[in-house]
Protein backbone atom coordinates (compact mmCIF):
# COMPACT_ATOMS: atom_id res chain seq x y z
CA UNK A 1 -13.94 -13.00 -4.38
CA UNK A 2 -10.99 -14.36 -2.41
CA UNK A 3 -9.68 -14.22 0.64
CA UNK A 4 -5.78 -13.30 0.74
CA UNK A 5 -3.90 -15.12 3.71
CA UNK A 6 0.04 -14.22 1.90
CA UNK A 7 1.91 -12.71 -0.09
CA UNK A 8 5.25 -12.70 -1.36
CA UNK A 9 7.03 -9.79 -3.20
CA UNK A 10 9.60 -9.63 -6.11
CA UNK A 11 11.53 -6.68 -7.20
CA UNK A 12 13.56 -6.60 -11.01
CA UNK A 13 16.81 -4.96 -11.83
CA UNK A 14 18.18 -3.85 -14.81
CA UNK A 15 16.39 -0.51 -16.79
CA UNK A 16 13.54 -2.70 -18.41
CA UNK A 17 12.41 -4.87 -15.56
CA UNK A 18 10.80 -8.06 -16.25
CA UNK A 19 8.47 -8.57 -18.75
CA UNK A 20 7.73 -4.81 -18.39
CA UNK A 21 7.53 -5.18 -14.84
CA UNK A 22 9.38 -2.87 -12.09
CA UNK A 23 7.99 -5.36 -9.37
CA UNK A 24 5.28 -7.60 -8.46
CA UNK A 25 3.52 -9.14 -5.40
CA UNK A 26 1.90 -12.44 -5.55
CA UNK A 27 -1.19 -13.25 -4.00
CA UNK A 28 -2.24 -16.49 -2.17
CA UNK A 29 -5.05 -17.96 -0.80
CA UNK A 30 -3.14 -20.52 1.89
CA UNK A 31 -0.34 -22.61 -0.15
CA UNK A 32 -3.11 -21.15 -3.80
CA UNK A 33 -1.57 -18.66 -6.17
CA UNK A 34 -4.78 -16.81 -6.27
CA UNK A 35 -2.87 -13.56 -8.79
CA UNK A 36 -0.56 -11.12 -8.62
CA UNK A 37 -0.13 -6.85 -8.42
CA UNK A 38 2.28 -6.06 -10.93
CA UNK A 39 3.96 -2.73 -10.91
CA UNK A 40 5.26 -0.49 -14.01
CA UNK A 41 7.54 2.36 -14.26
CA UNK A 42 6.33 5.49 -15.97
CA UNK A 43 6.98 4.57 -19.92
CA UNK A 44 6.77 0.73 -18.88
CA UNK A 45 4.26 -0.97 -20.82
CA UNK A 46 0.44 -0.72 -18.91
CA UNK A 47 -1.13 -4.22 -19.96
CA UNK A 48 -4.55 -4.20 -18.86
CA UNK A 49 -6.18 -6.24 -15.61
CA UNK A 50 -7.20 -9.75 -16.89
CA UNK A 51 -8.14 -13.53 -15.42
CA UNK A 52 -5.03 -15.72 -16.86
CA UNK A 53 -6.42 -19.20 -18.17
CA UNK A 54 -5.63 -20.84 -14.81
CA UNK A 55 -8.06 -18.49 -13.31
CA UNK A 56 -5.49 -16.24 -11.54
CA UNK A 57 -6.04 -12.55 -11.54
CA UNK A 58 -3.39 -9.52 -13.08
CA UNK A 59 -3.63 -6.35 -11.60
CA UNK A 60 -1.44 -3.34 -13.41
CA UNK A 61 -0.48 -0.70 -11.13
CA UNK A 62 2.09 2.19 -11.26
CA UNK A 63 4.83 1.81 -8.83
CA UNK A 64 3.90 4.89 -7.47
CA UNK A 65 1.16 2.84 -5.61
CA UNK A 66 3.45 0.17 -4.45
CA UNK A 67 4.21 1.21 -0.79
CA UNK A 68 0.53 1.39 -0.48
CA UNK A 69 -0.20 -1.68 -1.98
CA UNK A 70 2.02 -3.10 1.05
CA UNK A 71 1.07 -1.13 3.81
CA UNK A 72 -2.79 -2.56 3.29
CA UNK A 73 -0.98 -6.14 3.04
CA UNK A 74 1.02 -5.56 6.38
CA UNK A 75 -1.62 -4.04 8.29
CA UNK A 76 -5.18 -4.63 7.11
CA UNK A 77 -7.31 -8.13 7.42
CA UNK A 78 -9.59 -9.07 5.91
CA UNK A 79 -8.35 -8.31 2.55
CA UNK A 80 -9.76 -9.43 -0.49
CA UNK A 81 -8.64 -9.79 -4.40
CA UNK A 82 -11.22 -10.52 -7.50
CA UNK A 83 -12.00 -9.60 -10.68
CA UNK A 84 -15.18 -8.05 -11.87
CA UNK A 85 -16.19 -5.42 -15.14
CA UNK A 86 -12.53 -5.77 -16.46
CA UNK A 87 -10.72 -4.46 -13.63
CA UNK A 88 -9.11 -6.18 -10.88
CA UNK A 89 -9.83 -5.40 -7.34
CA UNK A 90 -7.49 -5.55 -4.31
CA UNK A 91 -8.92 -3.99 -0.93
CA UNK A 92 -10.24 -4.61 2.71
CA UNK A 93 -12.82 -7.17 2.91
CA UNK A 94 -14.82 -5.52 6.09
CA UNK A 95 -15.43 -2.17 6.95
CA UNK A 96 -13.33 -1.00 10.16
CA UNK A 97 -13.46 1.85 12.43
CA UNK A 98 -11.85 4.86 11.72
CA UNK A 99 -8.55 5.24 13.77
CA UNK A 100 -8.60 1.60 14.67
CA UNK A 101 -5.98 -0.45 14.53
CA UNK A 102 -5.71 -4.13 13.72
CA UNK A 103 -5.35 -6.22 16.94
């Protein structure tokens, strides 16, 4: 399970994407590619969530999801990505109050 300290975000033109991709938010852990969230239109192709060779993780989501995908990045810490029974995992690494917000 890592940690994720940044992120940095990538949006593709044109009616296919990129590499079947509508958009796609890398994940780091300091100056460490640790994955990425890549996002697919509806008809896009919907790989599945894998560990690459280098050991960084894919996640597949639609882009439906992307604005939440962000707000959690923007707002929420600890967060944490990982990889576990063929699915990738992105989410708060804590549990929080309810209603609280991050100081």
């Amino acid at each position: 399970m890592a940690d994720v300290t940044q992120y940095h975000i990538l949006f593709y033109g044109t009616n296919d994407g990129y590499q079947g991709n509508r958009a796609q938010i890398a994940l780091y852990t300091g100056s460490q590619c640790i994955g990425y969230v890549r996002f697919h239109d509806p008809g896009m192709p919907f790989p599945a969530d894998a560990v690459q060779a280098n050991g960084q993780t894919i996640m597949h989501l639609p882009t439906t999801l992307f604005d939440g995908v962000l707000d959690v990045l923007r707002n929420e810490k600890p967060i944490t990505f990982y990889f576990a029974s063929n699915h990738a995992f992105l989410g708060t690494g804590a549990t929080e109050p309810v209603g609280e917000a991050e100081g």
